[in-house]
PDB file of N, CA and C in Angstrom:
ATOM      1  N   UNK A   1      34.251  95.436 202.451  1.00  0.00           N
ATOM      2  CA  UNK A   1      35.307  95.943 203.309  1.00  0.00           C
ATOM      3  C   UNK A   1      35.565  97.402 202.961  1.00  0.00           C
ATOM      4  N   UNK A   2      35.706  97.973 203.958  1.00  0.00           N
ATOM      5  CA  UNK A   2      35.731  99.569 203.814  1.00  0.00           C
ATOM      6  C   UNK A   2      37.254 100.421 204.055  1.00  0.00           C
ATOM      7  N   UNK A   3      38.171 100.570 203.231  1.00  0.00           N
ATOM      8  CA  UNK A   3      39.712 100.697 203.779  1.00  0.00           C
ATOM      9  C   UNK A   3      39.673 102.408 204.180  1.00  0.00           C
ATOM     10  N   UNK A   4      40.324 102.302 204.958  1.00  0.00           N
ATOM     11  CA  UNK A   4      40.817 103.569 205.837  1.00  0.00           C
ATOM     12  C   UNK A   4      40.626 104.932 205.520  1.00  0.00           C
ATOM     13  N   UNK A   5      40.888 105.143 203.935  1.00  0.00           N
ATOM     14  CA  UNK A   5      40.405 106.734 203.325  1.00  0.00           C
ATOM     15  C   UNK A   5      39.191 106.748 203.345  1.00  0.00           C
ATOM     16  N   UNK A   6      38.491 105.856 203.170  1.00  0.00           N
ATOM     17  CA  UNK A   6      36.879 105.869 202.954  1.00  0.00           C
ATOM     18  C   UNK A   6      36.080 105.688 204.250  1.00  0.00           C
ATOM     19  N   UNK A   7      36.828 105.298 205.634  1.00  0.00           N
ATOM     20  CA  UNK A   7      36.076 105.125 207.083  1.00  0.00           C
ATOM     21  C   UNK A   7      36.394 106.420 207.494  1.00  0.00           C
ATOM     22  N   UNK A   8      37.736 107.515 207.268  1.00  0.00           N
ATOM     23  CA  UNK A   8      38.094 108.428 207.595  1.00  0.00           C
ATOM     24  C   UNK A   8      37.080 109.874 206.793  1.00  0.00           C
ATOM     25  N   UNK A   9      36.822 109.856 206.173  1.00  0.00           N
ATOM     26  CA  UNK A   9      35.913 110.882 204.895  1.00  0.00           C
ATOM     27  C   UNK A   9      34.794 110.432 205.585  1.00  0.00           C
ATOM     28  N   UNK A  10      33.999 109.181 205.848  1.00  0.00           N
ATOM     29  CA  UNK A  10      33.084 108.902 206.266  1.00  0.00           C
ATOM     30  C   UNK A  10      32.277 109.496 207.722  1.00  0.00           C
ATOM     31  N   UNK A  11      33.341 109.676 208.478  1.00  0.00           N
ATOM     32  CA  UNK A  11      33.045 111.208 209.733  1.00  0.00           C
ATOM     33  C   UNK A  11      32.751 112.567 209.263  1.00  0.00           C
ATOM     34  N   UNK A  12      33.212 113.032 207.825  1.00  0.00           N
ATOM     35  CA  UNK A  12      33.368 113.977 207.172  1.00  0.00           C
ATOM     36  C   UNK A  12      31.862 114.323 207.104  1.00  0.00           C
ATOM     37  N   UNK A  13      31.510 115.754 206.957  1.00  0.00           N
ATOM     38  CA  UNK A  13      30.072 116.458 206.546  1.00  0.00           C
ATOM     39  C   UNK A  13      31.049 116.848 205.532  1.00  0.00           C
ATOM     40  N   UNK A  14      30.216 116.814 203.951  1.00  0.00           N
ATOM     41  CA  UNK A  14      30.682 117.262 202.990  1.00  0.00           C
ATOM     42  C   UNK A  14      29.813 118.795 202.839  1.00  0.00           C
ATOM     43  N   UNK A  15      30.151 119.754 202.803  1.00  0.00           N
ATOM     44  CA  UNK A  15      29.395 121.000 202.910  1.00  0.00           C
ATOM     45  C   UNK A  15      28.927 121.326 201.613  1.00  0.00           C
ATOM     46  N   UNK A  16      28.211 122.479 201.586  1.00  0.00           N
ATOM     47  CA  UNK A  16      27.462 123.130 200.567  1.00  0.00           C
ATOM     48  C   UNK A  16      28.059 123.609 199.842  1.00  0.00           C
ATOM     49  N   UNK A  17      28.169 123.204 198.303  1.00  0.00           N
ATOM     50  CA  UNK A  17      28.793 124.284 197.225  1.00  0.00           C
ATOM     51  C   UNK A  17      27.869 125.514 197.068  1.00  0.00           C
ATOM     52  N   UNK A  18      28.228 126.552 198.540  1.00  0.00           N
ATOM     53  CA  UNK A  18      27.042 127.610 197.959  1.00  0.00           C
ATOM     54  C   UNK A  18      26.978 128.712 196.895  1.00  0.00           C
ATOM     55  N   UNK A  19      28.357 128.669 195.942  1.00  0.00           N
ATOM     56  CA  UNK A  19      28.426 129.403 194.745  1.00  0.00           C
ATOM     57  C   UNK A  19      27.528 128.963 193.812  1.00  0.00           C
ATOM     58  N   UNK A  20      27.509 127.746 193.959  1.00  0.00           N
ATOM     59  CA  UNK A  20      26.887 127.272 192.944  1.00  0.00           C
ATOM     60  C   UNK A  20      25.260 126.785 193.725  1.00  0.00           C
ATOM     61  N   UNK A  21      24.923 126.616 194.521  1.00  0.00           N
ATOM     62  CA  UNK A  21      23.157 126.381 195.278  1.00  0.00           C
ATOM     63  C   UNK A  21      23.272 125.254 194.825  1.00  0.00           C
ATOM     64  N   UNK A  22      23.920 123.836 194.515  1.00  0.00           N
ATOM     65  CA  UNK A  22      23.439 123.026 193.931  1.00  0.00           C
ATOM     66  C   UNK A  22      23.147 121.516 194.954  1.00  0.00           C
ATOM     67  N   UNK A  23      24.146 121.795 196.426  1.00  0.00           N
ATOM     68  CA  UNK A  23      24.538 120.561 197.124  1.00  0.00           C
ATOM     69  C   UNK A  23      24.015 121.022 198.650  1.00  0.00           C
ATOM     70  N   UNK A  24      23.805 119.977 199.070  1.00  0.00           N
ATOM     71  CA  UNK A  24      23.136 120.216 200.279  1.00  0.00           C
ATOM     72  C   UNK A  24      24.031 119.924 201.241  1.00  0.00           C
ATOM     73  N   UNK A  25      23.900 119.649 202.441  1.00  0.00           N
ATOM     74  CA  UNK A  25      24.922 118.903 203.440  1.00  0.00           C
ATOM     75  C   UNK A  25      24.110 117.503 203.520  1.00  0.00           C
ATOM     76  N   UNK A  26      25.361 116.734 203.362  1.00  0.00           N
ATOM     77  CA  UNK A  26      25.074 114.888 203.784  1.00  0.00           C
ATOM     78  C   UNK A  26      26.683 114.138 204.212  1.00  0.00           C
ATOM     79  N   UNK A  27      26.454 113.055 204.430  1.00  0.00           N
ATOM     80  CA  UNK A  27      27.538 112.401 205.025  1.00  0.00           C
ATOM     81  C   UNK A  27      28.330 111.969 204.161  1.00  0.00           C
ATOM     82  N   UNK A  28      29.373 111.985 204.026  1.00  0.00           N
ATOM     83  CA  UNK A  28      30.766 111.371 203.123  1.00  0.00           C
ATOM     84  C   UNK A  28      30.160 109.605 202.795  1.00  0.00           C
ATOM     85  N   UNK A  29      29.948 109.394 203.714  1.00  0.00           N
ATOM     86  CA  UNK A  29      29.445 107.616 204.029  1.00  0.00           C
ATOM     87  C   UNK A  29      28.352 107.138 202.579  1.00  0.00           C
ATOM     88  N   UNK A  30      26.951 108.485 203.365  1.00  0.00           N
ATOM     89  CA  UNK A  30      26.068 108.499 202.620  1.00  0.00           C
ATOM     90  C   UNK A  30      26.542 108.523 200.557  1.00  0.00           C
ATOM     91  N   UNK A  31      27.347 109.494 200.531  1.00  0.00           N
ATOM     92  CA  UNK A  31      27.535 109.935 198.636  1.00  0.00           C
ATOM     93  C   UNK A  31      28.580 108.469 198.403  1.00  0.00           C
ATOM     94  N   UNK A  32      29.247 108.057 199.255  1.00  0.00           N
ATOM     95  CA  UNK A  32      30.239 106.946 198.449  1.00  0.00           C
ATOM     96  C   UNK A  32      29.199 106.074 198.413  1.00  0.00           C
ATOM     97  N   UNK A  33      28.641 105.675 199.611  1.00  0.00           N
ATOM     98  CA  UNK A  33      28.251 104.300 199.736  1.00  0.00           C
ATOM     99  C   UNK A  33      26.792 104.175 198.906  1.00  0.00           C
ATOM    100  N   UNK A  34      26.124 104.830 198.644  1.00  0.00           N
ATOM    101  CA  UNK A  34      24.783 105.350 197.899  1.00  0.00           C
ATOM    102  C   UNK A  34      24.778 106.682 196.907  1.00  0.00           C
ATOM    103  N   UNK A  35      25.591 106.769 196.120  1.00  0.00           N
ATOM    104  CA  UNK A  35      25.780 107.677 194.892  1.00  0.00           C
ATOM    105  C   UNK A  35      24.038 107.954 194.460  1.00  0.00           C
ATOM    106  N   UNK A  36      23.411 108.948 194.159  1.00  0.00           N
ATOM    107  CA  UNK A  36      22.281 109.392 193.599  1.00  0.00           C
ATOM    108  C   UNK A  36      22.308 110.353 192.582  1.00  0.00           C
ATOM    109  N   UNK A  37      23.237 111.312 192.787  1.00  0.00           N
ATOM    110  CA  UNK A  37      23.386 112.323 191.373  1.00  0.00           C
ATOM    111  C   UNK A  37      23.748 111.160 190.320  1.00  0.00           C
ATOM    112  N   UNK A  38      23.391 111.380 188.947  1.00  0.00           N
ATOM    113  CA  UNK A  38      24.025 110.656 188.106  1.00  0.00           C
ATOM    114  C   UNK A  38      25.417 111.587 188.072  1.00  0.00           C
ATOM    115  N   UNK A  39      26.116 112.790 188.552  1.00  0.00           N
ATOM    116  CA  UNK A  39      27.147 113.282 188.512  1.00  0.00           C
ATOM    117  C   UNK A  39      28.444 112.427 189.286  1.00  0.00           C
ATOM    118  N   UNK A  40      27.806 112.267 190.315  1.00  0.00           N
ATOM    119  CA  UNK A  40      28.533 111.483 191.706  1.00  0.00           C
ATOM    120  C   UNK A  40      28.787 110.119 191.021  1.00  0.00           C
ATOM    121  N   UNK A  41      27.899 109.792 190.076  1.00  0.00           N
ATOM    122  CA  UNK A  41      27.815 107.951 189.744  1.00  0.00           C
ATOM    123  C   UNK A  41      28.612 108.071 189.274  1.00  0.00           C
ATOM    124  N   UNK A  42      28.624 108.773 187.975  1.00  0.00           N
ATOM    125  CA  UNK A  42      29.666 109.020 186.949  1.00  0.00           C
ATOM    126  C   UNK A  42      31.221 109.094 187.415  1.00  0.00           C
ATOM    127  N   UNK A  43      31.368 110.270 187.968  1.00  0.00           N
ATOM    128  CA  UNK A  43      32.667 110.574 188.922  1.00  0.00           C
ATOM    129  C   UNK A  43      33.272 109.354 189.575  1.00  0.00           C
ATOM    130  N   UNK A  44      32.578 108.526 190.203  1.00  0.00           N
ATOM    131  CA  UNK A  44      32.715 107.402 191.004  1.00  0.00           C
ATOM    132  C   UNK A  44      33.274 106.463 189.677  1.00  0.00           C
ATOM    133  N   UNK A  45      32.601 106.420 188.866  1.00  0.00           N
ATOM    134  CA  UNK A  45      32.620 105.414 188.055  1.00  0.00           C
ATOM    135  C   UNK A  45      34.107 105.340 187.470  1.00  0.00           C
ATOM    136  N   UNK A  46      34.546 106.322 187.505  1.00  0.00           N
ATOM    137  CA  UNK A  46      35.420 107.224 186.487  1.00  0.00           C
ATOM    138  C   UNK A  46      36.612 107.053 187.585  1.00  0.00           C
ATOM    139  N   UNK A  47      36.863 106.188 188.517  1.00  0.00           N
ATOM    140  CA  UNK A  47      37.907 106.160 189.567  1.00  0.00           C
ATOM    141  C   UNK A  47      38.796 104.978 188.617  1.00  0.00           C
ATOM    142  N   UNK A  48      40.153 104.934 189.096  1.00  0.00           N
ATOM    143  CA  UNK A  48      40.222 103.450 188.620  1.00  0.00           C
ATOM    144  C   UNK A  48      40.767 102.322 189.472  1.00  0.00           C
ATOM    145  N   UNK A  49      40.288 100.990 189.873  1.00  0.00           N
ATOM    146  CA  UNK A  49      40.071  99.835 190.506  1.00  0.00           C
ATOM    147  C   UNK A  49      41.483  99.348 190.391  1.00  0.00           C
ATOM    148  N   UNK A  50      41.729  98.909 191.931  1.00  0.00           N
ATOM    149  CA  UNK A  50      42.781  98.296 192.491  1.00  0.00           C
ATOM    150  C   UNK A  50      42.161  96.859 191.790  1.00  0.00           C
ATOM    151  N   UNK A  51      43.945  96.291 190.962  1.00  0.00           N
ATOM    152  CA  UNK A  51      43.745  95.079 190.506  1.00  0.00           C
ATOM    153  C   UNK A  51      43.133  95.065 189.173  1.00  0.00           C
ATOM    154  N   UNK A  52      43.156  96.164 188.562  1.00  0.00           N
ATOM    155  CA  UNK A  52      42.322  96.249 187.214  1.00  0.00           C
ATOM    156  C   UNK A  52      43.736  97.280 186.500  1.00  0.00           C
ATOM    157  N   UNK A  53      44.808  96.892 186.429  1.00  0.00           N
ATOM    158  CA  UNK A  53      46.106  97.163 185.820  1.00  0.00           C
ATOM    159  C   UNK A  53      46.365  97.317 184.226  1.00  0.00           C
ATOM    160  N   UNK A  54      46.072  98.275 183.433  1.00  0.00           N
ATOM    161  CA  UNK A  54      46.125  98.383 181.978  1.00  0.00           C
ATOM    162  C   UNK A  54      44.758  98.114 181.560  1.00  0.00           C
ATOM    163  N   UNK A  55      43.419  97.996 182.726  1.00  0.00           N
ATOM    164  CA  UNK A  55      42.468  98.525 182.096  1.00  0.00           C
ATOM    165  C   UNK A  55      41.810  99.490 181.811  1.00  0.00           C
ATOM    166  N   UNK A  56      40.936 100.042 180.858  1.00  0.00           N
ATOM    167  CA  UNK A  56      40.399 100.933 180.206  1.00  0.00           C
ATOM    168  C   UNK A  56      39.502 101.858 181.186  1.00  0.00           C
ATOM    169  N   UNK A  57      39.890 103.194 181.652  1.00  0.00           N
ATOM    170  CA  UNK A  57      39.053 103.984 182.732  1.00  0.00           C
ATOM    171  C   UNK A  57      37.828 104.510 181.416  1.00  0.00           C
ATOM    172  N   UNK A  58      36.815 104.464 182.942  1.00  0.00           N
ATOM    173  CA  UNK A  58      35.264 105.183 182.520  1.00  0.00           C
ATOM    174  C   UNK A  58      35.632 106.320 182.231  1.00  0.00           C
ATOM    175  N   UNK A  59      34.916 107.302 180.681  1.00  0.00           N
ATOM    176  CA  UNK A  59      35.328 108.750 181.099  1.00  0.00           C
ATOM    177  C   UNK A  59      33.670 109.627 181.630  1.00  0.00           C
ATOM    178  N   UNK A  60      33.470 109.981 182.093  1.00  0.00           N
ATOM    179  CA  UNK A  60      32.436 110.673 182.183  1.00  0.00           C
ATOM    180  C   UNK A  60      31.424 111.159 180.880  1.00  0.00           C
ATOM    181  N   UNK A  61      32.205 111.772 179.777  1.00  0.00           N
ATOM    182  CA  UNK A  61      31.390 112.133 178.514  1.00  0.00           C
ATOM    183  C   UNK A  61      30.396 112.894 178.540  1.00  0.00           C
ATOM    184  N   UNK A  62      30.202 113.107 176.813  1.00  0.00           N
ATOM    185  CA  UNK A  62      29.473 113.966 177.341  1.00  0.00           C
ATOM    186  C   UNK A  62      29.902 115.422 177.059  1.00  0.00           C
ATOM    187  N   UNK A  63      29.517 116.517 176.761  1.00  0.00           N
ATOM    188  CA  UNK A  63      30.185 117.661 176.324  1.00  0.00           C
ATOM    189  C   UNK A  63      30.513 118.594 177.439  1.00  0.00           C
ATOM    190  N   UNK A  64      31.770 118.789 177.956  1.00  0.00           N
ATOM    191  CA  UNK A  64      32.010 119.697 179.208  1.00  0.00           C
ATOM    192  C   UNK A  64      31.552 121.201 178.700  1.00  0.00           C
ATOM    193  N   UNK A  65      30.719 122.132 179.264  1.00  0.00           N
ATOM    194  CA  UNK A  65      30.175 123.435 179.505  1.00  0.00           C
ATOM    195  C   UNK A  65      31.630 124.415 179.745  1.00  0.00           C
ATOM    196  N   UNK A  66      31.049 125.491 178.772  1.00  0.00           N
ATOM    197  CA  UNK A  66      32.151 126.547 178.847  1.00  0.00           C
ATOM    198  C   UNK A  66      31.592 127.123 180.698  1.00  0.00           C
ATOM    199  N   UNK A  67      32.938 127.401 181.777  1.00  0.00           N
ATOM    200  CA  UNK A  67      32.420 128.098 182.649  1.00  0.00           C
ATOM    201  C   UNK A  67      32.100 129.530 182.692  1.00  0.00           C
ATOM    202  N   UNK A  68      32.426 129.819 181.206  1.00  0.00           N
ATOM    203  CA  UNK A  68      32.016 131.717 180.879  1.00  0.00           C
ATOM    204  C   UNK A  68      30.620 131.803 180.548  1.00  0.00           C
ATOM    205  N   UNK A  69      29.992 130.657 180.108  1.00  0.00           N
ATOM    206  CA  UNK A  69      28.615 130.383 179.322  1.00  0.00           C
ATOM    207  C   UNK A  69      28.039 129.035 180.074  1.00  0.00           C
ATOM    208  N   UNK A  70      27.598 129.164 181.398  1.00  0.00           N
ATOM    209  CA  UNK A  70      26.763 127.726 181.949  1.00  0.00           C
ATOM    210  C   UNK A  70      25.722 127.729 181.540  1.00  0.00           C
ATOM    211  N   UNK A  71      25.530 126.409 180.968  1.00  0.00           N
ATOM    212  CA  UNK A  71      24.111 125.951 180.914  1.00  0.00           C
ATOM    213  C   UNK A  71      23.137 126.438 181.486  1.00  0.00           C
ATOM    214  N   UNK A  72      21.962 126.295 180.911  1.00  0.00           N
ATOM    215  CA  UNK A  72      20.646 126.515 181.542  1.00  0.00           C
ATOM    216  C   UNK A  72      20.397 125.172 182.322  1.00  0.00           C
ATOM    217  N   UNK A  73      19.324 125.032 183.388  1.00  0.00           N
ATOM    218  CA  UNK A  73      18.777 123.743 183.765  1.00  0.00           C
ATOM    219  C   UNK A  73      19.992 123.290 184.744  1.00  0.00           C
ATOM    220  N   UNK A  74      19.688 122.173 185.219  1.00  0.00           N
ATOM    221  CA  UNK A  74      20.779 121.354 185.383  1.00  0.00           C
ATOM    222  C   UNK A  74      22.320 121.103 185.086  1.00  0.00           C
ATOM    223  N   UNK A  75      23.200 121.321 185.844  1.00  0.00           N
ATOM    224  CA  UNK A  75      24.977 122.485 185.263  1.00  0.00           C
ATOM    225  C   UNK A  75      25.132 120.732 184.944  1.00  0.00           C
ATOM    226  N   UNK A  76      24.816 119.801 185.055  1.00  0.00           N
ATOM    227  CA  UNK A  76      25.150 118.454 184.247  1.00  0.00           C
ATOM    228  C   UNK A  76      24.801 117.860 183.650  1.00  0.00           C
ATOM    229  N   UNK A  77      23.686 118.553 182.535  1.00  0.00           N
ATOM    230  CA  UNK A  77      23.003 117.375 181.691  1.00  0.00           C
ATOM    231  C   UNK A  77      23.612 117.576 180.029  1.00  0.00           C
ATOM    232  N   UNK A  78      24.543 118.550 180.413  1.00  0.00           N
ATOM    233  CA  UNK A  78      25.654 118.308 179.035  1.00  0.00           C
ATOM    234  C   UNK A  78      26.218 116.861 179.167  1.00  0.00           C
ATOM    235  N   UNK A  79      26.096 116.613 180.127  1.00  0.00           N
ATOM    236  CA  UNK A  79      27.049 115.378 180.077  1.00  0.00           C
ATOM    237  C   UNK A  79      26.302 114.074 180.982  1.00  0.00           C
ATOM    238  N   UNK A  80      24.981 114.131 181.181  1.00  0.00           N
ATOM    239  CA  UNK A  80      24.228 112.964 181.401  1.00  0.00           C
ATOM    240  C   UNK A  80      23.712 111.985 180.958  1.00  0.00           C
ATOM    241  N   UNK A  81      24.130 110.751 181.284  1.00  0.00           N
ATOM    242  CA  UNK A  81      23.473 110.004 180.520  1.00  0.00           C
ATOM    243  C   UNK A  81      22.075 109.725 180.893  1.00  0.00           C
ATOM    244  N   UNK A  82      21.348 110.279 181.848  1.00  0.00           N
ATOM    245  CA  UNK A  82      19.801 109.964 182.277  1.00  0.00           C
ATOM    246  C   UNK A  82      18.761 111.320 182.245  1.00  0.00           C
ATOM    247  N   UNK A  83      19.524 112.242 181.180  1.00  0.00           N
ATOM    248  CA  UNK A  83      18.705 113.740 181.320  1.00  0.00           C
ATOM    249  C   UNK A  83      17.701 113.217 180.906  1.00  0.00           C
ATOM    250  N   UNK A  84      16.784 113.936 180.733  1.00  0.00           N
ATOM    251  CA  UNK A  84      15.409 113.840 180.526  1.00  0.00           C
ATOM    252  C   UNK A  84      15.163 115.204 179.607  1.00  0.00           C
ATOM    253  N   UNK A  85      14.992 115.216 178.425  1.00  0.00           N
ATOM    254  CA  UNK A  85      15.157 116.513 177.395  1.00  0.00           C
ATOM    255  C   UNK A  85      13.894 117.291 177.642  1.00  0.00           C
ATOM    256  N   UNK A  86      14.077 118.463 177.596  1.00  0.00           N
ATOM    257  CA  UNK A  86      12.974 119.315 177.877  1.00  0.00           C
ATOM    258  C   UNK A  86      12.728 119.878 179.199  1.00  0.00           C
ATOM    259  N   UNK A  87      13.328 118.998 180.087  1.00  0.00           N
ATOM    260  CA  UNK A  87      13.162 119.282 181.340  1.00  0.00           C
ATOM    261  C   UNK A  87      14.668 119.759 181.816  1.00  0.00           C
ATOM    262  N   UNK A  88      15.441 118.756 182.058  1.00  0.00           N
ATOM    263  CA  UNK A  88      16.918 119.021 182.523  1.00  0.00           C
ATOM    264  C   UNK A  88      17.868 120.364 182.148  1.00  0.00           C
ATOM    265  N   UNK A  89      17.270 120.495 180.761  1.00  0.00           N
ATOM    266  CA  UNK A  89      18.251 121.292 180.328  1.00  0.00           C
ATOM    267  C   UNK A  89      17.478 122.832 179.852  1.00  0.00           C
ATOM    268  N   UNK A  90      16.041 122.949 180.688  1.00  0.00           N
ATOM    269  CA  UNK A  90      15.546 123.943 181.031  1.00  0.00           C
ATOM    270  C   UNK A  90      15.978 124.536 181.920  1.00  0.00           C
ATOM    271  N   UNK A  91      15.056 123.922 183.385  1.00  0.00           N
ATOM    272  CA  UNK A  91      15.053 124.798 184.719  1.00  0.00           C
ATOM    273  C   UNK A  91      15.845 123.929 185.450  1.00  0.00           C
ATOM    274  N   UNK A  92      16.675 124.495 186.701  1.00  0.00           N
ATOM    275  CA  UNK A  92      17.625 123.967 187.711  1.00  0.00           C
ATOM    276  C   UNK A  92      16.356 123.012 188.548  1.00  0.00           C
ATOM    277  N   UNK A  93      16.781 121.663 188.805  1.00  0.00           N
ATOM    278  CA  UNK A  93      15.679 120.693 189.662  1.00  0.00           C
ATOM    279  C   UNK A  93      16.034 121.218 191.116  1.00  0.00           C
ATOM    280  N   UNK A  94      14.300 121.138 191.853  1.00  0.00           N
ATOM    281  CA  UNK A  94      14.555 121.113 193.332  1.00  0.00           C
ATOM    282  C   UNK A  94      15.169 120.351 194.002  1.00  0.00           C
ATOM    283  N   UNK A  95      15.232 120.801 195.547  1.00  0.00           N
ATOM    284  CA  UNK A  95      15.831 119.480 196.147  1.00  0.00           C
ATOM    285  C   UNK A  95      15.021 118.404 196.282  1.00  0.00           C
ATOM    286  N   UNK A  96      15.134 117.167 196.448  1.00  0.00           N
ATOM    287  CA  UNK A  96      14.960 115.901 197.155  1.00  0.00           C
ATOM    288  C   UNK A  96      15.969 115.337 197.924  1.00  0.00           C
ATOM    289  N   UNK A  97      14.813 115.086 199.292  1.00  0.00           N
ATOM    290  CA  UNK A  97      15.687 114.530 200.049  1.00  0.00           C
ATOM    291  C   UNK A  97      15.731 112.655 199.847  1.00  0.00           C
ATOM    292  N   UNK A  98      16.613 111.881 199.704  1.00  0.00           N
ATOM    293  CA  UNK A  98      16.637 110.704 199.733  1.00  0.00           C
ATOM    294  C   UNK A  98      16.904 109.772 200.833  1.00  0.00           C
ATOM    295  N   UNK A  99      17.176 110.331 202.207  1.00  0.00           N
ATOM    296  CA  UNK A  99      17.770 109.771 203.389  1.00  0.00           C
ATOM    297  C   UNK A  99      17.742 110.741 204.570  1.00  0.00           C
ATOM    298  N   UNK A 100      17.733 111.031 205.899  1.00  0.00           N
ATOM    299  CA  UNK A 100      18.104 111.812 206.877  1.00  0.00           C
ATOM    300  C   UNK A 100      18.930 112.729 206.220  1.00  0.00           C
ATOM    301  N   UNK A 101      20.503 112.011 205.855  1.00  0.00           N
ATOM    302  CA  UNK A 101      21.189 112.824 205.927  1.00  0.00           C
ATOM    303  C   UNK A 101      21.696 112.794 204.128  1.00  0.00           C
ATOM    304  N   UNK A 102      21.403 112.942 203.369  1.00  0.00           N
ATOM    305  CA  UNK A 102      21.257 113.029 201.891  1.00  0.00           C
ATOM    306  C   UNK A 102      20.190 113.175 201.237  1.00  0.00           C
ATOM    307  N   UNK A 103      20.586 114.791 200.485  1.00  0.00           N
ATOM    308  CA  UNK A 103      20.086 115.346 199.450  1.00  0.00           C
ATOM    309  C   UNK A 103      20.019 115.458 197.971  1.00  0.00           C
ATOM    310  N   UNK A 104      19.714 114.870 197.361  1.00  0.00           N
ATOM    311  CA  UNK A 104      20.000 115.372 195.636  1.00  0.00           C
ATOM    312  C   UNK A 104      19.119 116.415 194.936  1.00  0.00           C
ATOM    313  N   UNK A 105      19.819 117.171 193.550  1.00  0.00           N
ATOM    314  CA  UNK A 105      19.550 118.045 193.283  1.00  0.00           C
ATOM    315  C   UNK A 105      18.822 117.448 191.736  1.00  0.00           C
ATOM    316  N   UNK A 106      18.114 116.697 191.974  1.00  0.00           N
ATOM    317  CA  UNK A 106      18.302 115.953 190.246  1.00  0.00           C
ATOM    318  C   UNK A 106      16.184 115.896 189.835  1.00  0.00           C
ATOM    319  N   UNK A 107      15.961 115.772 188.892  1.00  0.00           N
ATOM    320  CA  UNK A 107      14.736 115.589 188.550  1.00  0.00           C
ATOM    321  C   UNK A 107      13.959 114.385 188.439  1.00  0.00           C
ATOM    322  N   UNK A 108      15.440 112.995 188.647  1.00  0.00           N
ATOM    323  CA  UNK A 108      15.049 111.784 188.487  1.00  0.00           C
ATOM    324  C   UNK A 108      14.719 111.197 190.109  1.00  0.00           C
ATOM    325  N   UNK A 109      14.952 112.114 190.938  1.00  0.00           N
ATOM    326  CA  UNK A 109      14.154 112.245 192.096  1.00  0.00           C
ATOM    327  C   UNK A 109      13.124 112.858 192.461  1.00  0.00           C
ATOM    328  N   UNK A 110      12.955 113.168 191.985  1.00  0.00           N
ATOM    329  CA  UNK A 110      11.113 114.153 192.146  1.00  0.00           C
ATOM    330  C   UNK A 110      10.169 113.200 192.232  1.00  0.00           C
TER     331      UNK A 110
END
């Protein structure tokens, strides 16, 4: 069942963070309903559940990046749990597309 904030966002085009080159355009529908960044998973994960009252929230983890000093590679594999060393935290990953209308920026799509 899909409640009302999430059918409403779901018309939504989430646009390009173009400061940062990292996000493509895809559907609101597409990132809730099929998360692919491990960033988005995380984030998602990290919500906390109706009916889950005094339980323990996900934190993301992981070492947050000074924004005066960003990382090399990938601006999230300070804090990934699926980097891949040597690679991630070298060079920024291309795009992949995973759907019509969804893109990820990640290496575990290549």
């Amino acid at each position: 069942r899909v409640d009302k904030a999430t059918a409403i966002m779901a018309r939504w085009r989430i646009p390009p963070d173009s400061s940062k080159g990292y996000w493509s355009i895809r559907t609101a529908k597409d990132v809730l309903g099929n998360p692919q960044h491990p960033y988005t998973v995380s984030l998602l994960g990290a919500i906390p559940k109706l009916g889950t009252l005094g339980g323990r929230l996900t934190p993301v983890g992981g070492d947050i990046p000074s924004p005066l000093q960003r990382p090399s590679g990938c601006p999230f594999h300070t804090r990934c749990k699926q980097k891949i060393e040597g690679v991630c935290d070298i060079d920024p990953p291309g795009i992949t597309r995973v759907s019509n209308t969804h893109t990820v920026y990640c290496y575990l799509y290549e």
